[in-house]
N, C-alpha and C. Protein backbone atom coordinates (compact mmCIF):
# COMPACT_ATOMS: atom_id res chain seq x y z
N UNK A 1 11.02 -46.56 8.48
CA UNK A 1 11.13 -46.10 9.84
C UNK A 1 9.83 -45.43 10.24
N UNK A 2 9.00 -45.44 11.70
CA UNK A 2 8.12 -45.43 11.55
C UNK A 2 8.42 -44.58 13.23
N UNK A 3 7.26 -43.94 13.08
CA UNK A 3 7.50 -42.64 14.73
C UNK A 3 5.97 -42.41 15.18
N UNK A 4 6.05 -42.21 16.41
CA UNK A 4 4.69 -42.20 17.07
C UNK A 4 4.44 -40.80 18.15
N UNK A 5 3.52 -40.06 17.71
CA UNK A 5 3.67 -38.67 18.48
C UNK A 5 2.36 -39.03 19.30
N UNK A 6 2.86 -38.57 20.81
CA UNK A 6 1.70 -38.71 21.75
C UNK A 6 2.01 -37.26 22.59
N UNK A 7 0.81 -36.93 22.90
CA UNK A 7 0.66 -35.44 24.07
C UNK A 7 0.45 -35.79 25.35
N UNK A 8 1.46 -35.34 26.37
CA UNK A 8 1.05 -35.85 27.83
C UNK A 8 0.96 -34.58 28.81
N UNK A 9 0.38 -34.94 29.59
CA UNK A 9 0.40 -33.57 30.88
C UNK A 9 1.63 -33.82 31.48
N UNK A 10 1.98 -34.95 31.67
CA UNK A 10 3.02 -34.81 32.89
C UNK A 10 4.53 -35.95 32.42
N UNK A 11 5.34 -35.29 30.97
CA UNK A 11 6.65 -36.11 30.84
C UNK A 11 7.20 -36.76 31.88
N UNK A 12 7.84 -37.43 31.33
CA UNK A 12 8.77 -38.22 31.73
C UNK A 12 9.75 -37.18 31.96
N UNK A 13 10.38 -37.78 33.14
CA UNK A 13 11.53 -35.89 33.11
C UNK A 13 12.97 -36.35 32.31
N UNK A 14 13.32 -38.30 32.11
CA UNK A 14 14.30 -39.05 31.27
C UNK A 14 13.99 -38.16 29.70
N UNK A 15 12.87 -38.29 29.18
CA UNK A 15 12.04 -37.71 27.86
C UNK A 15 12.26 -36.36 27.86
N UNK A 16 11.74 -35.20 28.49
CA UNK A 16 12.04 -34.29 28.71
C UNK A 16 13.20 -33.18 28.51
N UNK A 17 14.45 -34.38 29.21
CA UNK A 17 15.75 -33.94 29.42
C UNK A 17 16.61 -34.12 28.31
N UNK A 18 16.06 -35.28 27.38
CA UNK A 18 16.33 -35.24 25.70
C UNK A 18 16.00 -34.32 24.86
N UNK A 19 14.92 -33.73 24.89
CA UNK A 19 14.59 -32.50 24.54
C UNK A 19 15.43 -31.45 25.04
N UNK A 20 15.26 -31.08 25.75
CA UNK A 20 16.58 -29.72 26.23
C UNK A 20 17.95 -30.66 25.97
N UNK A 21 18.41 -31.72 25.94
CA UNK A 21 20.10 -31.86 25.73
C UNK A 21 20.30 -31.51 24.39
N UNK A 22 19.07 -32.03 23.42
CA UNK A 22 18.78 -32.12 21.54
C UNK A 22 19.09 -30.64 21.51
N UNK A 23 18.03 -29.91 22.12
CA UNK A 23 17.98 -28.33 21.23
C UNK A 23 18.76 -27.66 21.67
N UNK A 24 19.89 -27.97 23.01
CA UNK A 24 21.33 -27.46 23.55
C UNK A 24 22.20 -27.58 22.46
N UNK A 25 21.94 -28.84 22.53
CA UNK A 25 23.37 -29.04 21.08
C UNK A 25 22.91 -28.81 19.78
N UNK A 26 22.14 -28.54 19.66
CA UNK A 26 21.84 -27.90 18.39
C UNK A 26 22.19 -26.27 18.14
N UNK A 27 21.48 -25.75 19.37
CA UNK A 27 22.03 -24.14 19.44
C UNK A 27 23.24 -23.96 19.38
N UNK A 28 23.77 -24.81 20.29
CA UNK A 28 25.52 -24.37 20.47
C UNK A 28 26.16 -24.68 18.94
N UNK A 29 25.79 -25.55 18.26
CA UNK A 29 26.13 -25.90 16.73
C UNK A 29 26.00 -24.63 15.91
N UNK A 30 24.81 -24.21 16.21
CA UNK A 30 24.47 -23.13 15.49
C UNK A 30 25.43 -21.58 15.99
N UNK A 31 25.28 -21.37 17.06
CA UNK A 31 25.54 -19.60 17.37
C UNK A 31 26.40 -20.08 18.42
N UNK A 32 27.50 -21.17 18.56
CA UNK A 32 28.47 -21.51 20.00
C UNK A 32 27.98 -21.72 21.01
N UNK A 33 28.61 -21.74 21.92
CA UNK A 33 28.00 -22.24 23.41
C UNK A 33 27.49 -20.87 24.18
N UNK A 34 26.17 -21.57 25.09
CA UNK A 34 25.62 -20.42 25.75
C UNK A 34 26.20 -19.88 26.79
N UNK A 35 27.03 -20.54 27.93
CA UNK A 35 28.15 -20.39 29.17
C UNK A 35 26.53 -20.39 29.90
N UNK A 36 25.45 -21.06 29.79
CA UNK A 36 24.34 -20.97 30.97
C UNK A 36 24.62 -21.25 32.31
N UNK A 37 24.38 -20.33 32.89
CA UNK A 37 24.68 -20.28 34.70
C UNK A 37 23.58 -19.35 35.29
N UNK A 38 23.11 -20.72 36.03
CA UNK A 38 22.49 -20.06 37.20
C UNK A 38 22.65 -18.55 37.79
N UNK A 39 21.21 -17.91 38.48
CA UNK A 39 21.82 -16.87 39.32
C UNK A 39 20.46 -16.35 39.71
N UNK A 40 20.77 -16.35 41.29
CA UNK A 40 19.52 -15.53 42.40
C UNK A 40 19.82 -14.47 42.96
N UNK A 41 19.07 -14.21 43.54
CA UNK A 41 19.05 -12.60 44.69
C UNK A 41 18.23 -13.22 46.05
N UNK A 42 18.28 -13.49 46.93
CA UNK A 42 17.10 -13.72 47.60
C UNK A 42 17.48 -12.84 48.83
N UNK A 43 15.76 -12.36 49.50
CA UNK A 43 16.00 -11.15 50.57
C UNK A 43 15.18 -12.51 51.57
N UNK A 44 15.80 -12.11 52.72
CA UNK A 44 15.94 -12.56 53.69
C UNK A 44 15.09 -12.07 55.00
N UNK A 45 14.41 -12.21 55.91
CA UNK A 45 14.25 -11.35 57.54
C UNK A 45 15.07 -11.78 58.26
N UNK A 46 14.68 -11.01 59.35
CA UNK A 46 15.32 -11.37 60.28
C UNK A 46 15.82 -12.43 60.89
N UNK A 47 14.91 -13.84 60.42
CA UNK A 47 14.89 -15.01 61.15
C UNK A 47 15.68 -15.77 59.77
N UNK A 48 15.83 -15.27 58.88
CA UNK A 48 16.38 -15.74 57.91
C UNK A 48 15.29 -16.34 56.44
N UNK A 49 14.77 -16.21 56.93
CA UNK A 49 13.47 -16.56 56.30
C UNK A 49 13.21 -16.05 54.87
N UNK A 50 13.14 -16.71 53.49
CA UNK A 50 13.15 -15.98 53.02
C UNK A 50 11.72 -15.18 52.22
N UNK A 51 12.07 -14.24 52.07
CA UNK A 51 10.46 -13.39 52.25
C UNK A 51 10.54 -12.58 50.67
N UNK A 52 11.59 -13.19 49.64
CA UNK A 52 11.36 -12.54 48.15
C UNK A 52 13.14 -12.98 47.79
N UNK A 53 12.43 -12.92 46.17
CA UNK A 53 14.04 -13.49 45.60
C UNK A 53 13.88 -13.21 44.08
N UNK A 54 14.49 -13.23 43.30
CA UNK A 54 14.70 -13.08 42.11
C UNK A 54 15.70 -14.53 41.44
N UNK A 55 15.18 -15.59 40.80
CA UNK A 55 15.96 -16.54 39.94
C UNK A 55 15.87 -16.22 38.62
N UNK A 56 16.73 -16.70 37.91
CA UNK A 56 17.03 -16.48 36.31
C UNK A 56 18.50 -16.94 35.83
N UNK A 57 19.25 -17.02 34.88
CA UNK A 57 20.10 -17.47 34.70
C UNK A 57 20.77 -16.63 33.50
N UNK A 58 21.99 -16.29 33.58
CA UNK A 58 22.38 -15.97 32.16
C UNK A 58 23.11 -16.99 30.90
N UNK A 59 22.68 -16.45 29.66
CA UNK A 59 23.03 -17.06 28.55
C UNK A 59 23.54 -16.35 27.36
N UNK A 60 24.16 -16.62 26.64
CA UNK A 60 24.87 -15.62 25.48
C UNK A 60 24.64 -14.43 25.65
N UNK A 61 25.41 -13.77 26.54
CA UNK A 61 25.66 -12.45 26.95
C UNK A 61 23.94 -11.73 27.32
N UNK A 62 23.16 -12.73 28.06
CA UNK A 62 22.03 -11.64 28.50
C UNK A 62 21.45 -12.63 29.43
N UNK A 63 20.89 -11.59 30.50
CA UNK A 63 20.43 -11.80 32.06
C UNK A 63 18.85 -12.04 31.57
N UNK A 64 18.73 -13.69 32.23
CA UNK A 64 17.16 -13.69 32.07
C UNK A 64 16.36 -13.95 33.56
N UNK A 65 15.39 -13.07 33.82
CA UNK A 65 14.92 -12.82 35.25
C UNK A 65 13.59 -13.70 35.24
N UNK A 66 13.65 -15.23 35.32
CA UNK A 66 12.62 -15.88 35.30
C UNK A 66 11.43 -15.69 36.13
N UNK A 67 12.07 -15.46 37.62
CA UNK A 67 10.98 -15.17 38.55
C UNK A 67 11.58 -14.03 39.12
N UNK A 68 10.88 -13.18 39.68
CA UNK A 68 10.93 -12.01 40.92
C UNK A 68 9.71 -11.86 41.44
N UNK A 69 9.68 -12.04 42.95
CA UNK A 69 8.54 -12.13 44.01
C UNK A 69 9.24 -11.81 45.22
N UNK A 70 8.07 -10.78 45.80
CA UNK A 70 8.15 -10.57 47.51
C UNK A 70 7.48 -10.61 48.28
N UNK A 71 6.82 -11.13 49.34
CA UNK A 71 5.89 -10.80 49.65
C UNK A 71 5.45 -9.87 50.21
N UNK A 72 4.01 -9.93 50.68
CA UNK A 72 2.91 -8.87 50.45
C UNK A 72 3.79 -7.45 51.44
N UNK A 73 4.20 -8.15 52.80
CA UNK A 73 5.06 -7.35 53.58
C UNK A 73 5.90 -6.41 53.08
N UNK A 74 6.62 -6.74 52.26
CA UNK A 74 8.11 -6.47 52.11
C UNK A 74 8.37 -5.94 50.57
N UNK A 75 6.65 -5.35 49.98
CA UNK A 75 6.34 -4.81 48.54
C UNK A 75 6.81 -3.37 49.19
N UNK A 76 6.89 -2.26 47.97
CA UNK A 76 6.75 -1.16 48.30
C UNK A 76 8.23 -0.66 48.70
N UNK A 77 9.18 -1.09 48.81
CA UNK A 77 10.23 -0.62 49.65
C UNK A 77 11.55 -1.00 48.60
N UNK A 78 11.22 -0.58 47.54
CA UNK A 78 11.98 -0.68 46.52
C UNK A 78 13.26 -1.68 46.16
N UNK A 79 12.50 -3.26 47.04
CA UNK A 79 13.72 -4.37 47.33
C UNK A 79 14.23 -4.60 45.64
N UNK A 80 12.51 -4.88 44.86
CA UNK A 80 12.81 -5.42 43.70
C UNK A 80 14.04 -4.84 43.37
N UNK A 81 13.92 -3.31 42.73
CA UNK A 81 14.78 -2.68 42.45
C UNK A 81 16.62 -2.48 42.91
N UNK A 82 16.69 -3.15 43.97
CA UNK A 82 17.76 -3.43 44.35
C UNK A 82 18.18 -5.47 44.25
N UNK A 83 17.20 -6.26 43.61
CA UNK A 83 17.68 -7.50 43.10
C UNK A 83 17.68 -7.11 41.95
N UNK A 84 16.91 -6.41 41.24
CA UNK A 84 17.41 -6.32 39.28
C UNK A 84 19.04 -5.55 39.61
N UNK A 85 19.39 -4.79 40.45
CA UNK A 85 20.61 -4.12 40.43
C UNK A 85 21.47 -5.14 41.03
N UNK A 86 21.21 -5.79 41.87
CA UNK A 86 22.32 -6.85 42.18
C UNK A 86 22.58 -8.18 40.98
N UNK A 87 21.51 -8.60 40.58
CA UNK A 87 21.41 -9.35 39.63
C UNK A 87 22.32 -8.84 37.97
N UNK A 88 21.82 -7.90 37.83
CA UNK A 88 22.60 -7.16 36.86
C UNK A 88 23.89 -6.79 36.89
N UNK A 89 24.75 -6.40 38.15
CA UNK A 89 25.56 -6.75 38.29
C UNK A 89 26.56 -7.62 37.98
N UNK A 90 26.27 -8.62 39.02
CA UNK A 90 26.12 -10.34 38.50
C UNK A 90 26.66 -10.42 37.11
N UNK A 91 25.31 -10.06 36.29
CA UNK A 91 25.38 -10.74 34.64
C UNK A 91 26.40 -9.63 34.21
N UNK A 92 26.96 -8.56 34.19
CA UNK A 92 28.01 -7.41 33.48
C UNK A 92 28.74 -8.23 34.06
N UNK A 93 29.32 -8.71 35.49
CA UNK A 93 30.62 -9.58 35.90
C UNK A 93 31.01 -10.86 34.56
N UNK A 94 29.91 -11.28 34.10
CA UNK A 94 29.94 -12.56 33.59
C UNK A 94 29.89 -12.15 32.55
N UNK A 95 30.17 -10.92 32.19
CA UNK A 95 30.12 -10.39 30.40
C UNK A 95 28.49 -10.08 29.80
N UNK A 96 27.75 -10.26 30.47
CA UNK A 96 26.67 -9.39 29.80
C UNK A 96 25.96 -8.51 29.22
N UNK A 97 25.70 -8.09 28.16
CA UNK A 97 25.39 -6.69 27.77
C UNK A 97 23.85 -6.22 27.90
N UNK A 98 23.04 -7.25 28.00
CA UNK A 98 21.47 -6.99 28.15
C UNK A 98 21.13 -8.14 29.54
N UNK A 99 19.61 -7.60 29.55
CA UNK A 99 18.81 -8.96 30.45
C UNK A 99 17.24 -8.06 29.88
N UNK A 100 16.53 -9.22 30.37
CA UNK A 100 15.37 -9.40 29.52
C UNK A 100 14.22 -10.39 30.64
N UNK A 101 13.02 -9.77 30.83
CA UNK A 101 12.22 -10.15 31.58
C UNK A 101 10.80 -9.79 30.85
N UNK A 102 9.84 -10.88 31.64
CA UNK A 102 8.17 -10.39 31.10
C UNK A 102 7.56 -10.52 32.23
N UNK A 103 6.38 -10.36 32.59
CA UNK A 103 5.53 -9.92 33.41
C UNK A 103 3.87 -9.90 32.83
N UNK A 104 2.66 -9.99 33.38
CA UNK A 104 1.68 -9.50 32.94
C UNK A 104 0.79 -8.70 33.72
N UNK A 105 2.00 -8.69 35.33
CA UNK A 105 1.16 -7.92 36.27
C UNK A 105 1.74 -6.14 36.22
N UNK A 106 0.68 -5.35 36.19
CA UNK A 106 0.56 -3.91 36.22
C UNK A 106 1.87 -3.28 37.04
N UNK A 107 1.96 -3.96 38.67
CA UNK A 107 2.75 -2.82 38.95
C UNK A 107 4.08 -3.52 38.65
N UNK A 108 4.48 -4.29 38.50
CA UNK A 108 5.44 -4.68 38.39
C UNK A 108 6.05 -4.42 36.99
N UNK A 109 4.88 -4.21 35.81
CA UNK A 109 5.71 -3.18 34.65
C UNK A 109 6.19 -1.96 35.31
N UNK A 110 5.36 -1.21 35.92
CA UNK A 110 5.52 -0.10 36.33
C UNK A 110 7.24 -0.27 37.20
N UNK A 111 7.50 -1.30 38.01
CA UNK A 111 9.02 -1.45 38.31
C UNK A 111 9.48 -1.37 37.73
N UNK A 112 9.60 -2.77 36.91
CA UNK A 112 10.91 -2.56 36.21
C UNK A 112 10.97 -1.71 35.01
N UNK A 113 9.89 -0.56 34.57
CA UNK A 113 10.28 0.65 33.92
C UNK A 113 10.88 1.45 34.62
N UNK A 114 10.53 1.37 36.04
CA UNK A 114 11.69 2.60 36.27
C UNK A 114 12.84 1.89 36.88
N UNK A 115 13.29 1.08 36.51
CA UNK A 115 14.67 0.22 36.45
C UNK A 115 15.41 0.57 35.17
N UNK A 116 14.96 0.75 34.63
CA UNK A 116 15.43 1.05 33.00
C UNK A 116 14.98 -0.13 32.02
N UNK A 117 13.97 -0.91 32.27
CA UNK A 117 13.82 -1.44 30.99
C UNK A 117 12.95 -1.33 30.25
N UNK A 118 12.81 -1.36 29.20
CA UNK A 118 11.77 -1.51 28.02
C UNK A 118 10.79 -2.39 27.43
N UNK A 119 9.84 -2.17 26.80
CA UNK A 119 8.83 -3.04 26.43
C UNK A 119 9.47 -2.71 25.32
N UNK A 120 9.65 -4.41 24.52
CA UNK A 120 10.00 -4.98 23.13
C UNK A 120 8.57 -5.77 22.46
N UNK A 121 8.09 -6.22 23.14
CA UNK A 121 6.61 -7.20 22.62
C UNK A 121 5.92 -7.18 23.55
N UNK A 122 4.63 -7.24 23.59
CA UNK A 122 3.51 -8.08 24.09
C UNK A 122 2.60 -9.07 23.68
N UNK A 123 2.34 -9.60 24.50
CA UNK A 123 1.05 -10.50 24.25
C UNK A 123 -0.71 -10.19 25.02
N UNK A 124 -1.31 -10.23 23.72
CA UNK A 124 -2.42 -9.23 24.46
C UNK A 124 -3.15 -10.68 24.98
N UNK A 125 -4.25 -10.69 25.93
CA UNK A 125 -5.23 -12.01 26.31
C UNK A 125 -4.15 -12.70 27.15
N UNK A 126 -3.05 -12.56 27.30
CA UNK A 126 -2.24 -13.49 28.37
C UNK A 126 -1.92 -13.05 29.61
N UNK A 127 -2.68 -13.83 30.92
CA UNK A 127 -3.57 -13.99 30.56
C UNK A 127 -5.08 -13.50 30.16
N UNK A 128 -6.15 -14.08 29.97
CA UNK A 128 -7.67 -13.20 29.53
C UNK A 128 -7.80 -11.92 30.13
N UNK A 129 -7.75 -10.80 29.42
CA UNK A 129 -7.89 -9.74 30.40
C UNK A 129 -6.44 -9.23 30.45
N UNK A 130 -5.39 -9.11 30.38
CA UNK A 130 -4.08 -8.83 30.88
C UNK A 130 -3.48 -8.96 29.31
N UNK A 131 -2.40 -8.41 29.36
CA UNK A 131 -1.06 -7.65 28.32
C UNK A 131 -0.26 -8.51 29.53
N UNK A 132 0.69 -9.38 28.83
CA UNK A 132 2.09 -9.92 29.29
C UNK A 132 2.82 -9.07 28.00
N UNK A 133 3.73 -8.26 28.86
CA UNK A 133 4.83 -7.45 28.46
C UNK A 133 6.21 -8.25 28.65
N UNK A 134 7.13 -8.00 27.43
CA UNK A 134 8.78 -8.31 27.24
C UNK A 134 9.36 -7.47 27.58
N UNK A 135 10.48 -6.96 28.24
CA UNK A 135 10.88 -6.12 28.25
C UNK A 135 12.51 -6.34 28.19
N UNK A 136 13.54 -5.22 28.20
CA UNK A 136 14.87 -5.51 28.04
C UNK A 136 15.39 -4.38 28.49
N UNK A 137 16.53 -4.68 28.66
CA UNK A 137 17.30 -3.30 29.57
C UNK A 137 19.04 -3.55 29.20
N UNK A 138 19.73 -2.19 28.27
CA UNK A 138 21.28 -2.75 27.67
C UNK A 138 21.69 -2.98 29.02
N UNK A 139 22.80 -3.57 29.47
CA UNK A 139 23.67 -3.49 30.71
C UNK A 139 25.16 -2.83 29.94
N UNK A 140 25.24 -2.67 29.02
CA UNK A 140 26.59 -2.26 28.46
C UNK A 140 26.80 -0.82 28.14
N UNK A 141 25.53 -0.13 28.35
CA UNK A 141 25.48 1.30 27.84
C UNK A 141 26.24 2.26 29.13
């Protein structure tokens, strides 16, 4: 039997989607099923427009905050802090006991520390110049 490894910029998303179905069912083999579900926050103006949001999804009992962005307007006014609280929410409804986010921009550690979460790891040079911070926050305490 004979196998051929090639590196591409831009998969096949058919190829791709074998990869995440493979290492799904493999995890769930291993440690049960994840119950993965979606979940946003998005802030809105007036016109409906939306002007910042928070996506991420939870998985075996912990909230993961893939993105959070607002724009430049609508910084400062402590929205973030009220999508990690709605979001968190959310994930304790759905049985969650943690959530877990990274970042490598300055003020936005500075948020979500005073959200309650913690730095668990970093990565120093990511990118050049910048500390990308892990951080985590119990939801069960």
């Amino acid at each position: 039997m004979a196998v051929r490894l090639e590196t591409v910029e831009y998969p096949d998303p058919v190829a791709r989607a074998t990869i995440g179905t493979g290492l799904g069912q493999f995890n769930e083999a291993d440690v049960g099923p994840a119950d993965r579900r979606g979940l946003a926050v998005f802030v809105r103006d007036e016109h409906d427009a939306v002007v910042g949001g928070l996506s991420g999804f939870t998985a075996w009992g912990w909230l993961y905050v893939q993105w959070l962005w607002l724009d430049e307007l609508w910084r400062g006014k402590r929205l973030a802090a009220k999508m990690l609280a709605m979001a968190e929410a959310e994930a304790q409804k759905r049985g969650c006991h943690g959530a877990h986010i990274d970042t490598f921009n300055p003020l936005a550690l500075k948020a979500y520390q005073r959200a309650g979460y913690v730095i668990f790891g970093q990565l120093d040079d990511f990118p050049k110049g910048r500390t990308r911070y892990f951080l985590q926050r119990r939801l069960d305490s």
